[in-house]
Protein backbone atom coordinates (compact mmCIF):
# COMPACT_ATOMS: atom_id res chain seq x y z
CA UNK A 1 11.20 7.17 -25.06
CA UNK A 2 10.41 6.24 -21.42
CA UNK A 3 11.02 2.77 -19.96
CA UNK A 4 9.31 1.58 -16.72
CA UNK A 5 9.76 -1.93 -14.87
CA UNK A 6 8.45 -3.45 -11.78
CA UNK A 7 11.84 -4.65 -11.19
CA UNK A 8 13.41 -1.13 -10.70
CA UNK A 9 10.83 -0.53 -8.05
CA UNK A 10 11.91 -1.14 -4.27
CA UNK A 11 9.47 -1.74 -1.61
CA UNK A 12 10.43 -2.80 2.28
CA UNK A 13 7.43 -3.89 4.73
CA UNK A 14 8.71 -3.02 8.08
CA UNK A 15 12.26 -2.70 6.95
CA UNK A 16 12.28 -5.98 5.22
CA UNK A 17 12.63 -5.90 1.40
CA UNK A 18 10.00 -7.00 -0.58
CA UNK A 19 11.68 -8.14 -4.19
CA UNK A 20 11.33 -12.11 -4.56
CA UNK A 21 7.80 -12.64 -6.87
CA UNK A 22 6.61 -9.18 -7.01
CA UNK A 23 4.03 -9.11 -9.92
CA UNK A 24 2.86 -5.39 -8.67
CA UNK A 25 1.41 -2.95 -6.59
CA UNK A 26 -1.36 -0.69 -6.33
CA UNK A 27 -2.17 2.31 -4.01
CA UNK A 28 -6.09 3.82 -3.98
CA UNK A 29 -7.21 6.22 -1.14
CA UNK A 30 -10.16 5.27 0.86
CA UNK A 31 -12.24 8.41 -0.32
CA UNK A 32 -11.64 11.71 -1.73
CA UNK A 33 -9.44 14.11 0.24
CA UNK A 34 -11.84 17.22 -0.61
CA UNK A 35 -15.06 17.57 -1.67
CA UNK A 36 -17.66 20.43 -1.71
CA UNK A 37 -21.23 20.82 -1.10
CA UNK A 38 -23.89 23.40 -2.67
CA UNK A 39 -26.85 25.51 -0.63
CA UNK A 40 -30.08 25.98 -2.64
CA UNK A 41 -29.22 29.07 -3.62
CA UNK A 42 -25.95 27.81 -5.63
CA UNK A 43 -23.67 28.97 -3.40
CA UNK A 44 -20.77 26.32 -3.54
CA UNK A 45 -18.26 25.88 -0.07
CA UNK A 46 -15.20 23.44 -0.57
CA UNK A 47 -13.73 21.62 2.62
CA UNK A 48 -11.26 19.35 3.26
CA UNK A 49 -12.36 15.68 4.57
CA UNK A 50 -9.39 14.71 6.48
CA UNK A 51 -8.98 11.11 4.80
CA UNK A 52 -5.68 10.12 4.61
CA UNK A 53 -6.22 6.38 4.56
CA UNK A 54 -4.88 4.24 1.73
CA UNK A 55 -4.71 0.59 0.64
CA UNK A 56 -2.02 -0.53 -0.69
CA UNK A 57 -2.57 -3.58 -2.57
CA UNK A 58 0.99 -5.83 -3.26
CA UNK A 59 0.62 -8.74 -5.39
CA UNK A 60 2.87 -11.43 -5.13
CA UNK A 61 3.67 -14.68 -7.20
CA UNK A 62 1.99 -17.59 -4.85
CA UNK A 63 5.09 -19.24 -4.65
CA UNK A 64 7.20 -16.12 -3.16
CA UNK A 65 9.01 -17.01 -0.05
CA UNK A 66 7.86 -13.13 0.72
CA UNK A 67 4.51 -13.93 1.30
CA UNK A 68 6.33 -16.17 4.19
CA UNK A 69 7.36 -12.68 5.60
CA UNK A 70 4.26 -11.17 5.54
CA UNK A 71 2.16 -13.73 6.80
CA UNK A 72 5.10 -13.49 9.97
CA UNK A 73 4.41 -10.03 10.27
CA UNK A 74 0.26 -10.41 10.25
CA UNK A 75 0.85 -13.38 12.43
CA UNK A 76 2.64 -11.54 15.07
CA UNK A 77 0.16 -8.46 15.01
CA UNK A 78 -2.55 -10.73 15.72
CA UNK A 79 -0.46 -12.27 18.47
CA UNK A 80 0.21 -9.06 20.16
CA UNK A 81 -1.61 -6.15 22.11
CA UNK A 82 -3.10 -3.38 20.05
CA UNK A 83 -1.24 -1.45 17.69
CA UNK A 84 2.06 -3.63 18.04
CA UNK A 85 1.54 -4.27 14.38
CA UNK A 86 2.27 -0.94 13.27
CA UNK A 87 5.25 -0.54 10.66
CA UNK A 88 6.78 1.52 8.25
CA UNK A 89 6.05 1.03 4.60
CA UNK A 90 8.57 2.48 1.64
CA UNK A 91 7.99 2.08 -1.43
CA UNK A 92 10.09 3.86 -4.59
CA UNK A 93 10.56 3.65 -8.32
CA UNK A 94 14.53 4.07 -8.89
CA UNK A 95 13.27 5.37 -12.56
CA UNK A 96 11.10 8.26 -11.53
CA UNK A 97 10.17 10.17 -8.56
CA UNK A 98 6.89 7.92 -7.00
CA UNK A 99 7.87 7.63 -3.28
CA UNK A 100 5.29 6.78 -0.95
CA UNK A 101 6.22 6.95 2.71
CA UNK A 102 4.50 6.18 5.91
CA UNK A 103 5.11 5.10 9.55
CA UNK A 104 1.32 3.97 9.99
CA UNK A 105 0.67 0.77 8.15
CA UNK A 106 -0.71 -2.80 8.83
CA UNK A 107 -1.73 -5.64 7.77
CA UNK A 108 -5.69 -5.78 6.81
CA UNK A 109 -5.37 -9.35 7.19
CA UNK A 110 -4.94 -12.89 5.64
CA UNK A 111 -4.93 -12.79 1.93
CA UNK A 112 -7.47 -15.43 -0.08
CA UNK A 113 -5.45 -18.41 -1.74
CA UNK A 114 -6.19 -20.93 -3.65
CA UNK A 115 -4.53 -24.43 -4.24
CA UNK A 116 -5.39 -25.51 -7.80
CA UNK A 117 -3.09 -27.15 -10.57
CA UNK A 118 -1.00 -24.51 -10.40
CA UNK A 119 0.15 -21.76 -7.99
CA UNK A 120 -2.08 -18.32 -8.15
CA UNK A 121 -1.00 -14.67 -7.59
CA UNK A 122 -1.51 -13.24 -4.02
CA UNK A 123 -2.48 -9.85 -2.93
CA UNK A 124 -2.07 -8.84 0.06
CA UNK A 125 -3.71 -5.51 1.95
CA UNK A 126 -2.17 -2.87 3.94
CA UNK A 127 -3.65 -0.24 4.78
CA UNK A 128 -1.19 2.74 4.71
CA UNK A 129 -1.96 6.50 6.70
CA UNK A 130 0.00 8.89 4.35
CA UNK A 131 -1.02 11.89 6.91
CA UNK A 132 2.46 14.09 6.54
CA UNK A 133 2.79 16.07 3.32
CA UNK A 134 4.52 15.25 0.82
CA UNK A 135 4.40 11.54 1.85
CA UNK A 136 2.80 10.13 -1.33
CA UNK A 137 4.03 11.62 -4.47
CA UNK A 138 3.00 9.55 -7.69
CA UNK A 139 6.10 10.74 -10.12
CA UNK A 140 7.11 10.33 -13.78
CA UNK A 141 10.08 9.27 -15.66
């Protein structure tokens, strides 16, 4: 039988561990890395597209003290000059072999939230450039 939890998962935004509230996570590339095109005449020619953008989507309990961190993080990228908001983004299941790896991530921006009787889940957006191979490798157990 094979067991999976959140809770054996560890994540770090710009070295800073992520743990406190995590409800999950979520990875989905921008657009296919290949695709392929066809002549009138059926002839078929493959090609690579070059995307290597991601978004990572982390969702977070509203009342995690880590959405404190990230909205720090966002804060001071907006604060600073161009691409001082660049950081590295690690994320591993201790269970299986997922690792996804990258030196280019940010912030997308300020997640929506909303104050009602009780506290809702956040999800925040980085955007993650998994551009070295063997950077993003979705493992099982």
């Amino acid at each position: 039988m094979k067991n999976f939890s959140i809770r054996t998962c560890n994540l770090s935004v710009g070295g800073i561990p992520i743990s406190e509230g995590l409800v999950g996570a979520s990875c989905e590339p921008e657009a296919d890395r290949f695709d392929d095109e066809v002549s009138a005449d059926g002839d078929v020619c493959r090609y690579d597209t070059g995307e290597v953008r991601h978004t990572f989507n982390l969702t977070l309990k509203g009342y995690s003290r880590e959405n404190e961190k990230l909205s720090a993080i966002h804060q001071a990228d907006v604060a600073s000059e161009n691409g001082a908001g660049i950081f590295v983004l690690k994320f591993t299941d201790e269970q299986g072999a997922t690792v996804m790896l990258t030196d280019s991530a940010y912030i997308k921006g300020m997640p929506p939230v909303n104050f009602t009787n009780k506290r809702e889940d956040i999800t925040w957006k980085i955007r993650c450039v998994f551009d070295v191979p063997l950077s993003f490798t979705i493992g099982g157990k």
